[in-house]
Protein backbone atom coordinates (compact mmCIF):
# COMPACT_ATOMS: atom_id res chain seq x y z
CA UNK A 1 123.24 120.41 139.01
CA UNK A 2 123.16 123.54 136.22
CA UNK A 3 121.95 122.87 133.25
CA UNK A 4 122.21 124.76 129.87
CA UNK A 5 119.54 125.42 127.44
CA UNK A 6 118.29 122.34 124.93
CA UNK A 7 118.57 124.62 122.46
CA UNK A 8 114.92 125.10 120.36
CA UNK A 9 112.46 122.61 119.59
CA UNK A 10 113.14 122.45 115.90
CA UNK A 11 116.81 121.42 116.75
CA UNK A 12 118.61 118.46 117.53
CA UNK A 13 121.90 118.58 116.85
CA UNK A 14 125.16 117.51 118.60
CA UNK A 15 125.87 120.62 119.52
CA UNK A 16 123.48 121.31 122.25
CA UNK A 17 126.02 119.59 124.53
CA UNK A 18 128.63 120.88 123.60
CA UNK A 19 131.30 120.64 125.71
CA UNK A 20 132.94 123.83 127.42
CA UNK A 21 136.49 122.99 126.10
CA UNK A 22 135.57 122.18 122.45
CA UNK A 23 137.28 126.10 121.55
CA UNK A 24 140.33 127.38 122.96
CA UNK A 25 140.70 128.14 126.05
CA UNK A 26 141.44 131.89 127.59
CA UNK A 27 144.22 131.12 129.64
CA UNK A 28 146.01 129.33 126.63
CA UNK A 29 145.60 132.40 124.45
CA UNK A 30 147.02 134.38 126.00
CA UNK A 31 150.05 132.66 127.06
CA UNK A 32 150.51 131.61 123.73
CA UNK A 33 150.81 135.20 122.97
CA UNK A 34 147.47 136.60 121.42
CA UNK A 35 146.12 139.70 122.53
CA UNK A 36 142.31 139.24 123.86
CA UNK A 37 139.65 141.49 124.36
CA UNK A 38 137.11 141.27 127.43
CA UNK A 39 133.70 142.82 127.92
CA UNK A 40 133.52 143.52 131.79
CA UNK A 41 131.62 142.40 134.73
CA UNK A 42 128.72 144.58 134.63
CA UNK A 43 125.83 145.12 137.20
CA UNK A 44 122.61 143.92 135.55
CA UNK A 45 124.00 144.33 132.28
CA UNK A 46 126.51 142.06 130.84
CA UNK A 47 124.10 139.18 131.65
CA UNK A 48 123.15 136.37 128.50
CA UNK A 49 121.46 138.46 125.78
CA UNK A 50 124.33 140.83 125.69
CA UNK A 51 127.49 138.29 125.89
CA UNK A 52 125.69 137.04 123.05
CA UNK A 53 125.66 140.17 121.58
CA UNK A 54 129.53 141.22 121.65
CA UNK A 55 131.41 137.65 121.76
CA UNK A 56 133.24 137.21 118.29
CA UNK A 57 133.21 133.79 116.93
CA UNK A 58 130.76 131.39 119.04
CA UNK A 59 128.06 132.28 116.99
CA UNK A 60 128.31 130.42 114.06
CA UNK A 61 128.10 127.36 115.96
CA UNK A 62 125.47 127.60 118.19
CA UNK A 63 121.70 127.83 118.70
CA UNK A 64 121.21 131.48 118.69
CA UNK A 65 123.02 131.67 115.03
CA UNK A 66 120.86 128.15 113.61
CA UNK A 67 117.61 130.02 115.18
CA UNK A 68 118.85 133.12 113.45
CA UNK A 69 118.76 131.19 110.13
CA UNK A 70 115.69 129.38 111.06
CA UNK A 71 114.02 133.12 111.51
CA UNK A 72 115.90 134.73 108.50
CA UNK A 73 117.97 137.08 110.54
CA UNK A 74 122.07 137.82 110.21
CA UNK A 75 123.53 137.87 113.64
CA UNK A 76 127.19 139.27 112.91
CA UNK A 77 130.26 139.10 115.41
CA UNK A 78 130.96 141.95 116.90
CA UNK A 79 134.69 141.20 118.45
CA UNK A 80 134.86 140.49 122.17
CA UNK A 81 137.00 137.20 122.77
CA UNK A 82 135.34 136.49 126.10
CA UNK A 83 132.62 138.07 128.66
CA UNK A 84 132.43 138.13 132.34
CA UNK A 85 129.26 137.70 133.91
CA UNK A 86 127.72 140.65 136.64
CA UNK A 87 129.43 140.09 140.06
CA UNK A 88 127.36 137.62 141.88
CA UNK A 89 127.59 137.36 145.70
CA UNK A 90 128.73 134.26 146.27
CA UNK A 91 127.47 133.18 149.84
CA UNK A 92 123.69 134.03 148.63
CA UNK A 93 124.69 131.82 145.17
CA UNK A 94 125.75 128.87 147.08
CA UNK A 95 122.43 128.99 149.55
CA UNK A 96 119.95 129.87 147.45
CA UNK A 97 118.43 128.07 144.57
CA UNK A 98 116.35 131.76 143.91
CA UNK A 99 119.61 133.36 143.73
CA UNK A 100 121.86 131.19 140.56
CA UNK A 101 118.09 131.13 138.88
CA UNK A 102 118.45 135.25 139.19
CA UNK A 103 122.37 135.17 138.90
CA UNK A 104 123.57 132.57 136.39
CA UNK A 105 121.44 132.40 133.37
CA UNK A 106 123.60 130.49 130.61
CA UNK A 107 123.36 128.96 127.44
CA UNK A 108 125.56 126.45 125.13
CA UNK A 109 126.96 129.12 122.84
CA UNK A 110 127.57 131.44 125.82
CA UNK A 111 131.32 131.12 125.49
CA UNK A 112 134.11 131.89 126.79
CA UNK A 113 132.02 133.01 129.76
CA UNK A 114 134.03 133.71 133.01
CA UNK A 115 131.93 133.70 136.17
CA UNK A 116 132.44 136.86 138.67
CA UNK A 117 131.81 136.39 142.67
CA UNK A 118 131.94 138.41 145.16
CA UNK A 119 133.36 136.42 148.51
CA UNK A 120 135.28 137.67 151.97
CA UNK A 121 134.94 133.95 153.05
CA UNK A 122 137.40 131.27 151.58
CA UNK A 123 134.08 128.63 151.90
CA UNK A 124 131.47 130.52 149.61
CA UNK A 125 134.03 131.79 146.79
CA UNK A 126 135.58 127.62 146.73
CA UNK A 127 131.84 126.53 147.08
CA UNK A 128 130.41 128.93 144.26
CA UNK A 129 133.58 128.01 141.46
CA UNK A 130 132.72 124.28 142.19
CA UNK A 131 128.97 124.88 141.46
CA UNK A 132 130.25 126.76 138.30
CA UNK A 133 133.00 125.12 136.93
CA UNK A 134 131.31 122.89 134.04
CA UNK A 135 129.71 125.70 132.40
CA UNK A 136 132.31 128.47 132.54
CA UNK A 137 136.16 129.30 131.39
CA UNK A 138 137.04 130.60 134.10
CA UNK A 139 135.99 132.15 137.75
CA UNK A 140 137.33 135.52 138.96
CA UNK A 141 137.20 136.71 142.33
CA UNK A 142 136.12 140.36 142.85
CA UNK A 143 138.69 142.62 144.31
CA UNK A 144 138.13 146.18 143.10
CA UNK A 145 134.16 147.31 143.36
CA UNK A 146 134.16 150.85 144.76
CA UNK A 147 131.00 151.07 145.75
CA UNK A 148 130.17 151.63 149.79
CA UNK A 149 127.91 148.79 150.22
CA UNK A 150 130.41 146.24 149.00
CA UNK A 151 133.11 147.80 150.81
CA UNK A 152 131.04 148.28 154.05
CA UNK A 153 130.57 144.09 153.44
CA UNK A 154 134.22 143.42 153.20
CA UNK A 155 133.80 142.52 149.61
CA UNK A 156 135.23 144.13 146.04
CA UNK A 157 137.64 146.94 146.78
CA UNK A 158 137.68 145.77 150.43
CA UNK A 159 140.14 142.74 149.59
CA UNK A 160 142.59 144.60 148.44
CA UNK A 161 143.96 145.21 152.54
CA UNK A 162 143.93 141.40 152.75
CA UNK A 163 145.60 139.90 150.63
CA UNK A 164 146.72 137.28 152.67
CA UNK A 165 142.50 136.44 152.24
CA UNK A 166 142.68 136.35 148.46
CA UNK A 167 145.17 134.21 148.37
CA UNK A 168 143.35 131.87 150.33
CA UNK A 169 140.17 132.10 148.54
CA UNK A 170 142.55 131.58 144.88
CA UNK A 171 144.09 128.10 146.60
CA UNK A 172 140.36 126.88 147.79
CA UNK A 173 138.67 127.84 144.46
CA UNK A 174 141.39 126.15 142.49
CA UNK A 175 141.03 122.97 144.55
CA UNK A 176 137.64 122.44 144.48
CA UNK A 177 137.24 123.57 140.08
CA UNK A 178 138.31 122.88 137.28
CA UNK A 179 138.55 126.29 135.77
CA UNK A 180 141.15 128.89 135.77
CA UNK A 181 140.83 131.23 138.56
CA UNK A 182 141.65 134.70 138.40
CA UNK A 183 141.13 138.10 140.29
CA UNK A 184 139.68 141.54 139.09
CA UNK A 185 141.41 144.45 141.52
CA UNK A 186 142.49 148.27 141.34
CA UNK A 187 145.47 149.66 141.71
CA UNK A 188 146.46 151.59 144.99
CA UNK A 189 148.22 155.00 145.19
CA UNK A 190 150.78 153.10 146.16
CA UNK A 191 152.01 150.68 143.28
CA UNK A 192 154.25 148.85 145.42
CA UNK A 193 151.52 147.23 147.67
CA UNK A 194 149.87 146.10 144.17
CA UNK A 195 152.64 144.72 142.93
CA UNK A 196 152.90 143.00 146.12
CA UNK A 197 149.25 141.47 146.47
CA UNK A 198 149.18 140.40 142.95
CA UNK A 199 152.85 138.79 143.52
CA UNK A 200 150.85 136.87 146.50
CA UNK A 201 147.99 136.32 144.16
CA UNK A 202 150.58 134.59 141.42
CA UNK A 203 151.91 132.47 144.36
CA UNK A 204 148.73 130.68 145.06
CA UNK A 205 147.85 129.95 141.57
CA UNK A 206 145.88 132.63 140.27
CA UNK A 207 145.70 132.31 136.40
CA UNK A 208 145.52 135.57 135.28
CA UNK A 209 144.79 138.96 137.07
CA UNK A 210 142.83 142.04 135.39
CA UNK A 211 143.36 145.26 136.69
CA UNK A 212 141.50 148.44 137.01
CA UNK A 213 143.57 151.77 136.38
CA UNK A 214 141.66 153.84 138.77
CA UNK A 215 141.67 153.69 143.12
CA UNK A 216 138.89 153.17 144.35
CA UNK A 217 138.83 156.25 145.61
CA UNK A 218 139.00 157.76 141.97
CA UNK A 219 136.02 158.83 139.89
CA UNK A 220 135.29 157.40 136.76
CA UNK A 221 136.04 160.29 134.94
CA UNK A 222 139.52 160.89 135.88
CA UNK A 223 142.23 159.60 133.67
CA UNK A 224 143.68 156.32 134.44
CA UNK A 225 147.21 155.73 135.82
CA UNK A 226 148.82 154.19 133.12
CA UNK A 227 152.25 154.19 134.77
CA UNK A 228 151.03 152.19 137.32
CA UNK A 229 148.95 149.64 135.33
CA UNK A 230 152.56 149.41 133.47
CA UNK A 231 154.60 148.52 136.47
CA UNK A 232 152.03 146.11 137.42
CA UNK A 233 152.13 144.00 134.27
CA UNK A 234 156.14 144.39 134.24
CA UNK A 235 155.91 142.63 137.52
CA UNK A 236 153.95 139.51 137.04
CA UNK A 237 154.60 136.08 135.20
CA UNK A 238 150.41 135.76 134.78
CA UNK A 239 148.68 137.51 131.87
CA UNK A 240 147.35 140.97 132.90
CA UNK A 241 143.99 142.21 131.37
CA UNK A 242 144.23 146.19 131.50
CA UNK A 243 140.59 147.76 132.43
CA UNK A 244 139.18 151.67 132.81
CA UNK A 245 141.15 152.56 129.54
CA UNK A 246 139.19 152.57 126.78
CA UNK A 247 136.79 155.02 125.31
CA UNK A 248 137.40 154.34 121.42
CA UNK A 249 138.45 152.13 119.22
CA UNK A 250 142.01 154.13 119.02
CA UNK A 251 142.44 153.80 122.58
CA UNK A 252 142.93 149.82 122.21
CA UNK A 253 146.32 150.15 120.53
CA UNK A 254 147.41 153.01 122.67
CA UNK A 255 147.02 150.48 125.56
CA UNK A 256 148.87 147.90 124.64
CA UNK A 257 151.94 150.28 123.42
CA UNK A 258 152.07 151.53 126.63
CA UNK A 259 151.29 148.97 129.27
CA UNK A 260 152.50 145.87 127.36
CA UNK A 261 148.92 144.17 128.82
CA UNK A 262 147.67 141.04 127.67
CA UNK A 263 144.09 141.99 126.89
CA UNK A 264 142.40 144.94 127.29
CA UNK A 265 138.80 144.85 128.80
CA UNK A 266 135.53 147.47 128.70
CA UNK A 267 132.27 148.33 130.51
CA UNK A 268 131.25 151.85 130.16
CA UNK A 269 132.59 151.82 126.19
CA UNK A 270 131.46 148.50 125.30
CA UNK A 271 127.92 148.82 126.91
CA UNK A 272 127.28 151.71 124.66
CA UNK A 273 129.32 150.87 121.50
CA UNK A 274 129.08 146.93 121.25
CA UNK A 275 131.51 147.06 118.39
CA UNK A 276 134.00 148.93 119.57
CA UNK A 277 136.60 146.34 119.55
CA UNK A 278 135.65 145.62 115.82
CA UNK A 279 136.73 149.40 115.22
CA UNK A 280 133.74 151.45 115.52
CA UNK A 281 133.65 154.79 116.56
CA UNK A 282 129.54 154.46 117.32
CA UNK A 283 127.32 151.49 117.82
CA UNK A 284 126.37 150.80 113.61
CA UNK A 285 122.79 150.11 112.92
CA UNK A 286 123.60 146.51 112.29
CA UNK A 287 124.75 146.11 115.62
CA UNK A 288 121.66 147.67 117.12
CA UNK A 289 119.77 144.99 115.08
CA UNK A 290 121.60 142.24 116.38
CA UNK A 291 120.89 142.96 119.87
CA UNK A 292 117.21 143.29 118.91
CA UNK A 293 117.41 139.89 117.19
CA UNK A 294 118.87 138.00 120.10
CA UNK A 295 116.81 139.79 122.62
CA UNK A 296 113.33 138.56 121.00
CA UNK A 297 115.27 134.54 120.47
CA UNK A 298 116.50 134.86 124.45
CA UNK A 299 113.35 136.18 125.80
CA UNK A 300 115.03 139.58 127.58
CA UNK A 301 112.72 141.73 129.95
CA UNK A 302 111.38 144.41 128.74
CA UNK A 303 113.38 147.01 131.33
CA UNK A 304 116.69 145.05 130.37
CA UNK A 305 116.10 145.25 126.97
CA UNK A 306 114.84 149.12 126.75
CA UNK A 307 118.01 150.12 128.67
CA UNK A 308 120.44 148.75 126.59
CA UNK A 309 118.73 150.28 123.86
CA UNK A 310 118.90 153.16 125.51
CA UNK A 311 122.80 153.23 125.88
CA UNK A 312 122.93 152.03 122.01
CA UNK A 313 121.14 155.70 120.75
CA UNK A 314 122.09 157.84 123.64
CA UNK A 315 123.91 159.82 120.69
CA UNK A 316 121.24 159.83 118.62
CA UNK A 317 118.45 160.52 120.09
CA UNK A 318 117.47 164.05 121.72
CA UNK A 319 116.04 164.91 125.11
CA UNK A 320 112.31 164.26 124.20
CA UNK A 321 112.94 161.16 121.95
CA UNK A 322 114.81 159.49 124.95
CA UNK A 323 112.41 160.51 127.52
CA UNK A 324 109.53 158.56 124.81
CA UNK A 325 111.88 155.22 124.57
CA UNK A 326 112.29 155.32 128.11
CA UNK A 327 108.43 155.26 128.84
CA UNK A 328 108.32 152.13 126.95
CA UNK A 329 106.74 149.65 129.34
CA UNK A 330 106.42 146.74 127.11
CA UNK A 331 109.04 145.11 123.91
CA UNK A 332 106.47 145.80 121.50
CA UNK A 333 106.44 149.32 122.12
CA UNK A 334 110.35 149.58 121.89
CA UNK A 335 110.01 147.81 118.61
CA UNK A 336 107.74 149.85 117.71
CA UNK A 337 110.08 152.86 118.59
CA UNK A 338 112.73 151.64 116.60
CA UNK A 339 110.60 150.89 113.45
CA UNK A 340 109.02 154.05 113.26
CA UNK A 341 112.80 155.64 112.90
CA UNK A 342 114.04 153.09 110.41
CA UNK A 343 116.17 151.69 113.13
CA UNK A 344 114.48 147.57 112.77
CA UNK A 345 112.90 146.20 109.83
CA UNK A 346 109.49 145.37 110.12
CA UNK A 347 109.15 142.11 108.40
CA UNK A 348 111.49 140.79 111.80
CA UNK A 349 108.51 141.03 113.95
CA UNK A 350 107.18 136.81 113.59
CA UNK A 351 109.98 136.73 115.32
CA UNK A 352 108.87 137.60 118.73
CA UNK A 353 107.02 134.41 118.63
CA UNK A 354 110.30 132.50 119.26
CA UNK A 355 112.32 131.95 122.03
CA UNK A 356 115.19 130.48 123.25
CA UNK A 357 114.56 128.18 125.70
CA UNK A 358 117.09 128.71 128.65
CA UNK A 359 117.32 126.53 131.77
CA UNK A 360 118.59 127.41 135.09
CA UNK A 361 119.34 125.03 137.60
């Protein structure tokens, strides 16, 4: 069985078992019409410290924001209404006791959290959103990673031939969980055999479907097809969460005018520019020192926590000043980094003495 964290020491409240459904859930938002915002599945990087991080209004009731008290910090909300985890391969999840310790790190204020696998077998994807289901708000089943490996595996980008197979993996996950069950694909050249898989996905139950705006044979930095991210939302009953269209703040609304989506969801923006969906044009200081904050309480590795500091000041820093934060082997020499440019306050640093405690499985 998973378990969340106790929560610290010094606390002993009621809410340290708090239970999943005690805030709305994502599926009844946005049916009932609000317009959500999603940080992405994200390869090493949208893991605990950073859902943390962006997601709007679970803070001030949970550990982190009591130990923030506790420790004199301000954590602020920075505007996300839910956070996917990294894609996690589902077969190696359901085996391997090494693998959810690795993969699945949560906490009781890491909500709404939706769980991301990557499956080609009907068995591991059902298995792995049963394993899941008590500690998430949903479970989405990879459909659009590009990359060769995945595709080579007959996973991500690879489903989207088969989507007689998704469907099948959508009816076995919702049988066996609790949670809403959705799908993350791309669109193909051709829009009519997306409409068509996601009209097979909406037959066998799926919840909601977020789609990519790119093929997978696109790169990253050509411009999205809007058109056919319109047609696709035109043609389903579900909610559809628009994704590979934002680079600012200004870019949100421009979305939604044009697409008519649901929610709109970032990586690339959001992992550099946390607050984006709050407005901001670049990542604000206060931000940056909310990352640090939760960082020292979760007890992030020291690689982890330098990159995503890195992506924070890309902006700011010249050549040599990133090649000097990037030879940072340890947190105390990042901290140290960021105090020597005014970037943390000093009189924050007891606080690496604290922890979060978080329990895997």
């Amino acid at each position: 069985m998973p378990f969340v964290d106790d929560g610290l020491a010094t606390f002993s409240l009621g809410l340290l078992n708090r239970p999943r459904n005690a805030i709305p859930s994502i599926l009844s938002r946005m049916e009932s019409g609000e317009k959500l915002s999603f940080v992405a599945p994200m390869v090493r990087y949208s893991k605990l410290p950073f859902r943390l991080l962006c997601l709007e209004w679970v803070l001030e009731r949970s550990l982190v924001w009591l130990a923030a008290i506790n420790y004199g910090f301000t954590i602020r909300r920075w505007g996300a209404d839910a956070c996917y985890s990294p894609m996690i391969i589902a077969e190696s999840f359901v085996q391997s006791t090494k693998a959810r310790d690795n993969e699945f790190t949560t906490s009781s204020c890491d909500m709404p959290l939706v769980a991301q696998f990557a499956a080609r077998d009907t068995e591991w994807f059902g298995e792995a959103a049963r394993i899941c289901s008590d500690w998430c708000g949903g479970i989405d089943l990879n459909c659009g990673c590009p990359q060769k490996w995945a595709i080579n595996d007959g996973i991500g980008s690879a489903l989207l031939s088969q989507p007689e197979l998704i469907a099948e993996m959508v009816k076995t996950a919702k049988r066996r969980s609790s949670c809403p069950i959705s799908i993350k694909i791309r669109v193909e050249d051709d829009i009519r055999e997306t409409v068509e898989l996601c009209r097979r996905a909406e037959m066998s139950g799926v919840s909601w479907i977020a789609v990519h705006g790119r093929t997978m044979r696109m790169k990253s930095s050509e411009p999205p097809l809007l058109d056919h991210l319109t047609q696709v939302k035109q043609s389903c009953r579900v909610p559809v969460i628009v994704n590979g269209t934002i680079s600012s703040p200004s870019d949100i609304g421009k979305t939604y005018e044009k697409t008519g989506c649901d929610g709109i969801m970032s990586a690339r923006a959001v992992l550099g520019n946390p607050a984006i969906f709050k407005g901001y044009e670049q990542v604000p200081q206060e931000c940056l020192e909310d990352f640090v904050n939760i960082s020292l309480l979760t007890g992030t590795s020291c690689r982890l926590f330098t990159n995503h500091i890195m992506f924070f000041l890309h902006e700011f820093l010249n050549a040599q000043e990133r090649r000097e934060l990037s030879a940072q082997d340890s947190v105390d020499g990042v901290l140290d980094f960021l105090i020597s440019r005014g970037l943390y306050k000093e009189d924050s640093l007891d606080s690496r003495l604290h922890t979060l405690r978080v329990r895997h499985w």
